[in-house]
C-alpha atoms as a PDB file:
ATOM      1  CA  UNK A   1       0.259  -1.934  -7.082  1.00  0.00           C
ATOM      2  CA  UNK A   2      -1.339   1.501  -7.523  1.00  0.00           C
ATOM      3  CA  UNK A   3      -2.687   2.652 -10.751  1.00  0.00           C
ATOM      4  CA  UNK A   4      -1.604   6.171 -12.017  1.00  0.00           C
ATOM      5  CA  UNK A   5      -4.337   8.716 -12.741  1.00  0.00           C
ATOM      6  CA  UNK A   6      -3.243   8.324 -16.840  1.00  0.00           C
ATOM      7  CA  UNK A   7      -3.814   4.600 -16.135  1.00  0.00           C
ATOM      8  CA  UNK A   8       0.161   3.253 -16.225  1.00  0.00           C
ATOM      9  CA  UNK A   9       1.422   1.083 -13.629  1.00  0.00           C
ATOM     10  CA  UNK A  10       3.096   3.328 -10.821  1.00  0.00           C
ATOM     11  CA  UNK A  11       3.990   2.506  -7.110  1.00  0.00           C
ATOM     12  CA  UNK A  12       7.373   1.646  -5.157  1.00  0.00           C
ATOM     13  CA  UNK A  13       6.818  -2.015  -5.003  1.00  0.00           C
ATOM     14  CA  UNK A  14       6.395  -2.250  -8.787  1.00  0.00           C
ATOM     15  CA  UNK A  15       9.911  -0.136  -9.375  1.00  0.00           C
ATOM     16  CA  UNK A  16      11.833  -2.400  -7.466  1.00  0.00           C
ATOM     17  CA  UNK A  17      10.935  -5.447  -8.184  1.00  0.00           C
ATOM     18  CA  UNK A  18      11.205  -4.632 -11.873  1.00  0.00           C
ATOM     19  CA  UNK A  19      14.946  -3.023 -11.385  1.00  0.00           C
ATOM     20  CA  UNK A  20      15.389  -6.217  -9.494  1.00  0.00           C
ATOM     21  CA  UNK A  21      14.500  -8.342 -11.726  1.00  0.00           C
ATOM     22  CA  UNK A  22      16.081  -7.169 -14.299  1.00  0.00           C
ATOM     23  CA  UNK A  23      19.623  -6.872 -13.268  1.00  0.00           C
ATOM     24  CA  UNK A  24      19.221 -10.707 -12.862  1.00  0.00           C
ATOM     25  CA  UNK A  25      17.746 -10.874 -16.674  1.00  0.00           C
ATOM     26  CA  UNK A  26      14.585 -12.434 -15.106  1.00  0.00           C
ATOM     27  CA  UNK A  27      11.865 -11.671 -17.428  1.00  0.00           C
ATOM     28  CA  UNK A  28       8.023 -10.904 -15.460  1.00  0.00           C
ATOM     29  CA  UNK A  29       5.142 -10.217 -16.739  1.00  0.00           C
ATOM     30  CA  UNK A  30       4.064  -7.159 -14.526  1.00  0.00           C
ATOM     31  CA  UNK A  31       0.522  -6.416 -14.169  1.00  0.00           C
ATOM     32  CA  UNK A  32      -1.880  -3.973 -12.276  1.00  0.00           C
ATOM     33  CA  UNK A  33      -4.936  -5.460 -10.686  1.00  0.00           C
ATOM     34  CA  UNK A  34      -7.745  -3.785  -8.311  1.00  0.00           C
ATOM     35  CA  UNK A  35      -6.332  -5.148  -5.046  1.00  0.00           C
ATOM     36  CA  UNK A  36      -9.251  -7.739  -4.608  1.00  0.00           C
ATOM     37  CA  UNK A  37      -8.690  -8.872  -7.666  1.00  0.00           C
ATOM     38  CA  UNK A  38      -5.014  -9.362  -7.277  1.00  0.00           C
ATOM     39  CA  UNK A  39      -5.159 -10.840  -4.345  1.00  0.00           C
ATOM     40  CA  UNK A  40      -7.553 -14.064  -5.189  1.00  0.00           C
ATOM     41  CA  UNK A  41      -5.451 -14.337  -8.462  1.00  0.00           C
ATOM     42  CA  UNK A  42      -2.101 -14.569  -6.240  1.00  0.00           C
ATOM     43  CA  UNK A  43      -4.531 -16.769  -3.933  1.00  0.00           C
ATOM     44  CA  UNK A  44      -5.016 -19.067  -6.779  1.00  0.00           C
ATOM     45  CA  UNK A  45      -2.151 -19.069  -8.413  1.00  0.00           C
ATOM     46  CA  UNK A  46      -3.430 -21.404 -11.683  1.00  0.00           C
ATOM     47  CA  UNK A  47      -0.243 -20.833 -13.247  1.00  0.00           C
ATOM     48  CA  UNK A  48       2.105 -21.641 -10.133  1.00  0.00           C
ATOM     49  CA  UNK A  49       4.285 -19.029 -10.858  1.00  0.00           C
ATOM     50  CA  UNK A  50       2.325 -16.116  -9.839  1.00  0.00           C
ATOM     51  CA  UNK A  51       3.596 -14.043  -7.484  1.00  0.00           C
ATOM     52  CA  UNK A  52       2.031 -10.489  -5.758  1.00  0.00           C
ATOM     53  CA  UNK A  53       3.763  -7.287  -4.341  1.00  0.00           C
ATOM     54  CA  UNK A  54       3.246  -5.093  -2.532  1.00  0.00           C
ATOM     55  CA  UNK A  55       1.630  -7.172   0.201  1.00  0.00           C
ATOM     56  CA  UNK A  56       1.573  -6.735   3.908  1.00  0.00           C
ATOM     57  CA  UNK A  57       2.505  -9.171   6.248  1.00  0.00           C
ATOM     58  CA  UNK A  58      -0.216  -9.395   8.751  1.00  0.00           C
ATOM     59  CA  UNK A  59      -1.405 -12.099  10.937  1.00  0.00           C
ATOM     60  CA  UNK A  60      -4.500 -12.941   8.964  1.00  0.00           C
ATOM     61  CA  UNK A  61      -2.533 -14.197   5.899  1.00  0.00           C
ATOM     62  CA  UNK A  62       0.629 -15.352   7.622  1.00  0.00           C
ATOM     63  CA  UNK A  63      -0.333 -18.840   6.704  1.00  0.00           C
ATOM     64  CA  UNK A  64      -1.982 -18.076   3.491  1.00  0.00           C
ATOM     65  CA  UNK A  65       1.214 -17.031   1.800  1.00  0.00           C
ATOM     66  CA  UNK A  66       5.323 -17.671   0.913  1.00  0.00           C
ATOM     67  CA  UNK A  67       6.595 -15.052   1.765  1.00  0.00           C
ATOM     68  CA  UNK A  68       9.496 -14.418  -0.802  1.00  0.00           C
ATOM     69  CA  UNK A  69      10.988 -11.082   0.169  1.00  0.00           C
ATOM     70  CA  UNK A  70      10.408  -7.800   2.009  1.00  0.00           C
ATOM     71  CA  UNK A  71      10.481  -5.031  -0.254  1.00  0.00           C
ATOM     72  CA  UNK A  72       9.981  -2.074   2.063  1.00  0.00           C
ATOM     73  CA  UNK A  73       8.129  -0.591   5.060  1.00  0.00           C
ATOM     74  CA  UNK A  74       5.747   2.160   5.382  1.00  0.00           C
ATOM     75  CA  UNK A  75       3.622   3.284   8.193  1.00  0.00           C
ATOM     76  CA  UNK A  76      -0.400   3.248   8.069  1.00  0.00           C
ATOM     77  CA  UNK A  77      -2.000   6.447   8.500  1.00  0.00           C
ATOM     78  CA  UNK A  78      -5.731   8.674   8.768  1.00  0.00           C
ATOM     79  CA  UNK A  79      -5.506  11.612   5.850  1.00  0.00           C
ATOM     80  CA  UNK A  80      -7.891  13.984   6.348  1.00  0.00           C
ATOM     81  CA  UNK A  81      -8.610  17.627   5.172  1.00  0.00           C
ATOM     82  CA  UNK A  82      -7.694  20.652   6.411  1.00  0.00           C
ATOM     83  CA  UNK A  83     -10.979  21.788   7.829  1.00  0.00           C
ATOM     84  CA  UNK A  84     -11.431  18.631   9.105  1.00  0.00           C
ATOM     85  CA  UNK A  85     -10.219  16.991  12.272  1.00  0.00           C
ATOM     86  CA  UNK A  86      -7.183  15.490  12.493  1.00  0.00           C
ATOM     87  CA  UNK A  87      -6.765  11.590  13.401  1.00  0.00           C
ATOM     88  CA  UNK A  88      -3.371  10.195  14.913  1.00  0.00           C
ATOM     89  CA  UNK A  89      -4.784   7.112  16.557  1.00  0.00           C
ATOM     90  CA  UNK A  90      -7.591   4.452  15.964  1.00  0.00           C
ATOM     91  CA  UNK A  91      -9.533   6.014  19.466  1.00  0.00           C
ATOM     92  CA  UNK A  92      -9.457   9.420  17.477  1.00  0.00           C
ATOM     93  CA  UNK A  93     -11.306   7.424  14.002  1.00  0.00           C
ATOM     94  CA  UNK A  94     -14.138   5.810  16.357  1.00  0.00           C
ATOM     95  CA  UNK A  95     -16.672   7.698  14.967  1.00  0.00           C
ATOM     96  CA  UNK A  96     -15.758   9.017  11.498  1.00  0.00           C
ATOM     97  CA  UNK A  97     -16.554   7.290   8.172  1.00  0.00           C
ATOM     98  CA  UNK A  98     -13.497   5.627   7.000  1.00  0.00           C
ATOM     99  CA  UNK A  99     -12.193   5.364   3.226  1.00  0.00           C
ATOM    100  CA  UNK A 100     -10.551   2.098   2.662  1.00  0.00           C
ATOM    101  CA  UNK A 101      -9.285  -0.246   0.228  1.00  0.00           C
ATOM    102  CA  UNK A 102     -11.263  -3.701  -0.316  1.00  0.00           C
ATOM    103  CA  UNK A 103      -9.777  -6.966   0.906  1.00  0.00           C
ATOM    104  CA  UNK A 104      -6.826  -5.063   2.320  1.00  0.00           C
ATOM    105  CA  UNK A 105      -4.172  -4.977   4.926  1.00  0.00           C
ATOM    106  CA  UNK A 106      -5.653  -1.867   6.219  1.00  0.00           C
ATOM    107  CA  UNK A 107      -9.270  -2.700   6.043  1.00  0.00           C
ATOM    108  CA  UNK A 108      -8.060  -5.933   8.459  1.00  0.00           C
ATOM    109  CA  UNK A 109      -6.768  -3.326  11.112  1.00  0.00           C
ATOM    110  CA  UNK A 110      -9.910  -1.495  11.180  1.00  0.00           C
ATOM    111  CA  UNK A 111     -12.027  -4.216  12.214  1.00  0.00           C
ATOM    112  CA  UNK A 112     -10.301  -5.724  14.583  1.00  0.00           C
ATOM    113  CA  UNK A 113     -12.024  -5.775  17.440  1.00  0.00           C
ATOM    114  CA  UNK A 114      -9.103  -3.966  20.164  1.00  0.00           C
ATOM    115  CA  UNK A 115      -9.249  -1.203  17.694  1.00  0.00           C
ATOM    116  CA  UNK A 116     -12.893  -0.077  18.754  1.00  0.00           C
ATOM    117  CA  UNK A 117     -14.392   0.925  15.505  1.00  0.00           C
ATOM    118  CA  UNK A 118     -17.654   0.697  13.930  1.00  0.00           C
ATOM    119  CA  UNK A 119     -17.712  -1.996  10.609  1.00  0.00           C
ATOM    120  CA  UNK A 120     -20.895  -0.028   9.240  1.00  0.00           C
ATOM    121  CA  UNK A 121     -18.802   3.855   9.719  1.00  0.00           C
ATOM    122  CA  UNK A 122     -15.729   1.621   7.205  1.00  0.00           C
ATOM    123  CA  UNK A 123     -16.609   2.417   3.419  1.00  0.00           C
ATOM    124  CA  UNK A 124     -14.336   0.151   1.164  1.00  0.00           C
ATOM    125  CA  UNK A 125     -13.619   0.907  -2.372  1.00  0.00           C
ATOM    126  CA  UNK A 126     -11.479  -1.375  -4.602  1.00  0.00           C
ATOM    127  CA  UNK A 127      -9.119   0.773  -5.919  1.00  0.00           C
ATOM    128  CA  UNK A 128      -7.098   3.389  -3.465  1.00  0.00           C
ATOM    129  CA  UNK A 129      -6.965   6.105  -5.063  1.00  0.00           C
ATOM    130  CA  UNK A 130     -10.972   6.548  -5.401  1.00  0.00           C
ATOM    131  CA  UNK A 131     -11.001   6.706  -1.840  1.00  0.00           C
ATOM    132  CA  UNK A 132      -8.754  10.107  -2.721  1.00  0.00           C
ATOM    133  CA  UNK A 133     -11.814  11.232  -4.683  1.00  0.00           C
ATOM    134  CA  UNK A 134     -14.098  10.235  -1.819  1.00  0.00           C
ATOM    135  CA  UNK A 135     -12.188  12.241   0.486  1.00  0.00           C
ATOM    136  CA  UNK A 136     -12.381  15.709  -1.332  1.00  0.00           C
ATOM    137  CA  UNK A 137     -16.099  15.135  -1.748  1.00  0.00           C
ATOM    138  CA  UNK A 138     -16.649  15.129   2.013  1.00  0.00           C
ATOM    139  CA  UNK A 139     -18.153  11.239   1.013  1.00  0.00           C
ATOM    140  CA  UNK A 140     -15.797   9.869   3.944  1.00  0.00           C
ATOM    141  CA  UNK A 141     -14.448  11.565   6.941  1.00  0.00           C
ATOM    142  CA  UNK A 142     -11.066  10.466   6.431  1.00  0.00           C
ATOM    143  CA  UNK A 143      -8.973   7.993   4.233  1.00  0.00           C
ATOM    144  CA  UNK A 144      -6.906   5.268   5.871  1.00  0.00           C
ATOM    145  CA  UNK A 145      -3.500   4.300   3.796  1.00  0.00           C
ATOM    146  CA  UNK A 146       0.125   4.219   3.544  1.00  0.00           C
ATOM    147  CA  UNK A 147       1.577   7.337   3.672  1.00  0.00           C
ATOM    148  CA  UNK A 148       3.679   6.981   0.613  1.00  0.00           C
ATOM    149  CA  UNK A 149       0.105   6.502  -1.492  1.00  0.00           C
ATOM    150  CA  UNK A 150      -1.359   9.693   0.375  1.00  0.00           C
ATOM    151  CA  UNK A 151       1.891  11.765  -0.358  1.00  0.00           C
ATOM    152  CA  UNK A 152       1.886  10.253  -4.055  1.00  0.00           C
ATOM    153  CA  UNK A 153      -2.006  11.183  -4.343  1.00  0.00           C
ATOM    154  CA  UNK A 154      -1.382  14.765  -2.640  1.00  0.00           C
ATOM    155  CA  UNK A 155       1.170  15.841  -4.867  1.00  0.00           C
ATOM    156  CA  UNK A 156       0.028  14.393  -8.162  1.00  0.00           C
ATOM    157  CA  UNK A 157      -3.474  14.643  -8.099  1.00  0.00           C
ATOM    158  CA  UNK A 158      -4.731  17.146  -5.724  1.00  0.00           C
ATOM    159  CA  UNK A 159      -3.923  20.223  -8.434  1.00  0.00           C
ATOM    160  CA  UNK A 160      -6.174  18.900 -10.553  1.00  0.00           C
ATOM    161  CA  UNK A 161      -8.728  19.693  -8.230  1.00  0.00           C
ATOM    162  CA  UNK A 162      -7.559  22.884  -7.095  1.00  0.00           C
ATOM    163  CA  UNK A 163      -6.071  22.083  -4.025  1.00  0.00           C
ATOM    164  CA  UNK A 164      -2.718  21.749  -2.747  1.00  0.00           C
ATOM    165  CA  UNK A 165      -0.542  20.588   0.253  1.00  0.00           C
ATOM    166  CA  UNK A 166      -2.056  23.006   2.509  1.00  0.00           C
ATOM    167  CA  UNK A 167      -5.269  21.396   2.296  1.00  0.00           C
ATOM    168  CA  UNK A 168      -5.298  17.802   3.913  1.00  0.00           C
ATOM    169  CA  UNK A 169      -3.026  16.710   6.896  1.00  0.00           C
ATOM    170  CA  UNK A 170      -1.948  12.997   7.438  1.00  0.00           C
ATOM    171  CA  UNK A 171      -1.727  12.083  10.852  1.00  0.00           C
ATOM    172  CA  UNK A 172       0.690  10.368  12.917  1.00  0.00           C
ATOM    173  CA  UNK A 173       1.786   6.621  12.070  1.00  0.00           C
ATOM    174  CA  UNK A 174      -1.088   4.127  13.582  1.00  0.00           C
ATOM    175  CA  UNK A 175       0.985   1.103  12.311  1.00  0.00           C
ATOM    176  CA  UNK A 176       4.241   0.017  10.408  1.00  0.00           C
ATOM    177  CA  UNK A 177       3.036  -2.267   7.028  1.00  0.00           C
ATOM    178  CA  UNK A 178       6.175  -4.619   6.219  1.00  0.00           C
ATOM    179  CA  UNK A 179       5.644  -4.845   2.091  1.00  0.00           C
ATOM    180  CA  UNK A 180       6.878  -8.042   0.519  1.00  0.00           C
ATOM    181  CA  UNK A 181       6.646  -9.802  -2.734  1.00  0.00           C
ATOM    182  CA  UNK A 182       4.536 -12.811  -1.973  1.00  0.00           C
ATOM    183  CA  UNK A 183       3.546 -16.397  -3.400  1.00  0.00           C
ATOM    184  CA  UNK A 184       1.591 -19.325  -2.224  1.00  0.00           C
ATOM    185  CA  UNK A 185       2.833 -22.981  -1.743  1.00  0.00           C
ATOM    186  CA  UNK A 186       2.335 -24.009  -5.380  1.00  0.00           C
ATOM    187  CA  UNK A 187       5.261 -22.233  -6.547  1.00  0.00           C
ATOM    188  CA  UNK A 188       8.234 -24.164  -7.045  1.00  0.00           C
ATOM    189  CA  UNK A 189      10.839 -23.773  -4.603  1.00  0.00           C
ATOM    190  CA  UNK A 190      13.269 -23.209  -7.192  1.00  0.00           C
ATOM    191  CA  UNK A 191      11.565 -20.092  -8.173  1.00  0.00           C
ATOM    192  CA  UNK A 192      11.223 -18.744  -5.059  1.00  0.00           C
ATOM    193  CA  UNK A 193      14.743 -19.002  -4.031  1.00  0.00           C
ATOM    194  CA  UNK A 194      15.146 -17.322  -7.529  1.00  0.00           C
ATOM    195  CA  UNK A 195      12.641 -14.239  -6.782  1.00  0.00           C
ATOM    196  CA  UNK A 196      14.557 -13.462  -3.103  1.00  0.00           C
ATOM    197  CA  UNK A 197      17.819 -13.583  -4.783  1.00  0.00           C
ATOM    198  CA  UNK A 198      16.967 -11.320  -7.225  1.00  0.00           C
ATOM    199  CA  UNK A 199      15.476  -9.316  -4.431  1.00  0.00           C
ATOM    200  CA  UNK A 200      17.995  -9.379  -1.731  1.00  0.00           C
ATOM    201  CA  UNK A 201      20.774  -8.696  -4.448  1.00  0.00           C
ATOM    202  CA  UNK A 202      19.164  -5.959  -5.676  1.00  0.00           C
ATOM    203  CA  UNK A 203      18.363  -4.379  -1.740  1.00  0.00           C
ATOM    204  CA  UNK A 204      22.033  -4.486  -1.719  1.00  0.00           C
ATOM    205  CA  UNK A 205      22.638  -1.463  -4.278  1.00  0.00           C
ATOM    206  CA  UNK A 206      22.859   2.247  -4.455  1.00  0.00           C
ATOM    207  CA  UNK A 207      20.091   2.462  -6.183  1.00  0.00           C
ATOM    208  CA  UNK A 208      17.412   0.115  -3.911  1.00  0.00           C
ATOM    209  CA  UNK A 209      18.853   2.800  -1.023  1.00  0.00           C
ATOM    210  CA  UNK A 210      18.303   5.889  -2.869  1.00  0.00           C
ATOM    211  CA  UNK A 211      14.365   5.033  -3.661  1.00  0.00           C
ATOM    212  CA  UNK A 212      13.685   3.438  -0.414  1.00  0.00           C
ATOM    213  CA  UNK A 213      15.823   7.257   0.788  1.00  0.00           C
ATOM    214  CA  UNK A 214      12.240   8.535  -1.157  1.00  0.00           C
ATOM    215  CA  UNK A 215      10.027   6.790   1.696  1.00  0.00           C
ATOM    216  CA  UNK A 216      11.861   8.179   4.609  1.00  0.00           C
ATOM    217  CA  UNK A 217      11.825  11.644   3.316  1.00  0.00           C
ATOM    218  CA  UNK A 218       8.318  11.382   2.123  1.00  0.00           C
ATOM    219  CA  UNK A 219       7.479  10.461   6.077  1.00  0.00           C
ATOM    220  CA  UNK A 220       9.632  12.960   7.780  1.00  0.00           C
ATOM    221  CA  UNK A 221       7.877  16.076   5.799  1.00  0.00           C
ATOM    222  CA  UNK A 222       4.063  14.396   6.272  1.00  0.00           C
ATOM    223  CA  UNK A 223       4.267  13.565  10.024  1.00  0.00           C
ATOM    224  CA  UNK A 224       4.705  17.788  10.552  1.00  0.00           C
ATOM    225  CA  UNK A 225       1.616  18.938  12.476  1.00  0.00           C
END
């Protein structure tokens, strides 16, 4: 999940699965970790009841994880500034330093090897959102994310450095990232079954509709050149 700049719990993922949940009077004990963090805990799962979101389905951990439920798509993309130059493609990032999250979906993409790009140019940070910070400090030449994270980072936190809209451009789509809720093999089955229920109910409302309507719109207005 991402972390708000006050410090609350905020993200798509963490919204539905807690409306999900609860219109099936499932009670969860929702929790924001920095995505390495997360992701060994989910790994682990002491407790065998743990469960992660959002997580990307990717070949690397296809066998690594249950997975329980998608919860939505959204497309990869390069954000870069204004002034900057403007990346639609993994050829167009082969020699710009890239901001990326630790341990995560995206940071698989870049170094694989069809995609061309150089390991040493790929600066990982463990939480998003400093990659953000990173970005307007000319640290990195561009930040590679979801484009529901860079619209959520543009339009809450970019004011309080001054800037606005105007002043970064995400590219064009490199990749769809299919986000599920996800579990390993020491979860009861029982549990599971419980968790997609929940889930797939819930994807069946007005409501699940209206906030995945959010995504869509947030992708039509940032793919504008």
């Amino acid at each position: 999940m991402e972390e708000s700049a006050n410090g609350k719990l905020a993200g798509l993922g963490g919204e539905i699965i807690a409306k999900a949940f609860k219109a099936k009077n499932i009670k969860i004990n929702l929790e924001w970790r920095p995505w390495a963090r997360a992701y060994k805990e989910a790994l682990d799962n002491k407790d065998k009841k743990s469960f992660i979101i959002p997580l990307t389905r990717i070949p690397e951990r296809e066998e690594k994880f249950i997975w329980a439920s998608k919860i939505y798509s959204a497309h990869a993309v390069f954000i870069t500034m204004k002034k900057g130059k403007r990346i639609d493609s993994f050829l167009e990032a082969k020699n710009a330093t890239i901001g990326v999250l630790t341990s995560s979906s995206y940071r698989a993409m870049l170094v694989r090897p069809e995609n061309g790009l150089d390991v040493d140019k790929i600066s990982e940070n463990p939480i998003d959102i400093r990659n953000f910070k990173k970005l307007i400090g000319k640290r990195i030449d561009t930040w590679f994310t979801i484009d529901i994270v860079a619209s959520y980072a543009i339009d809450i936190l970019a004011k309080d450095e001054n800037l606005t809209q105007k002043d970064f451009v995400i590219g064009n789509p490199v990749a769809i990232q299919e986000k599920y809720i996800g579990t390993t093999s020491e979860t009861p089955p029982e549990l599971i079954s419980k968790v997609q229920d929940a889930v797939e109910s819930f994807k069946q409302t007005q409501e699940y509709k209206k906030l995945i309507g959010l995504i869509k719109k947030t992708g039509k207005d940032s793919f504008k050149k």
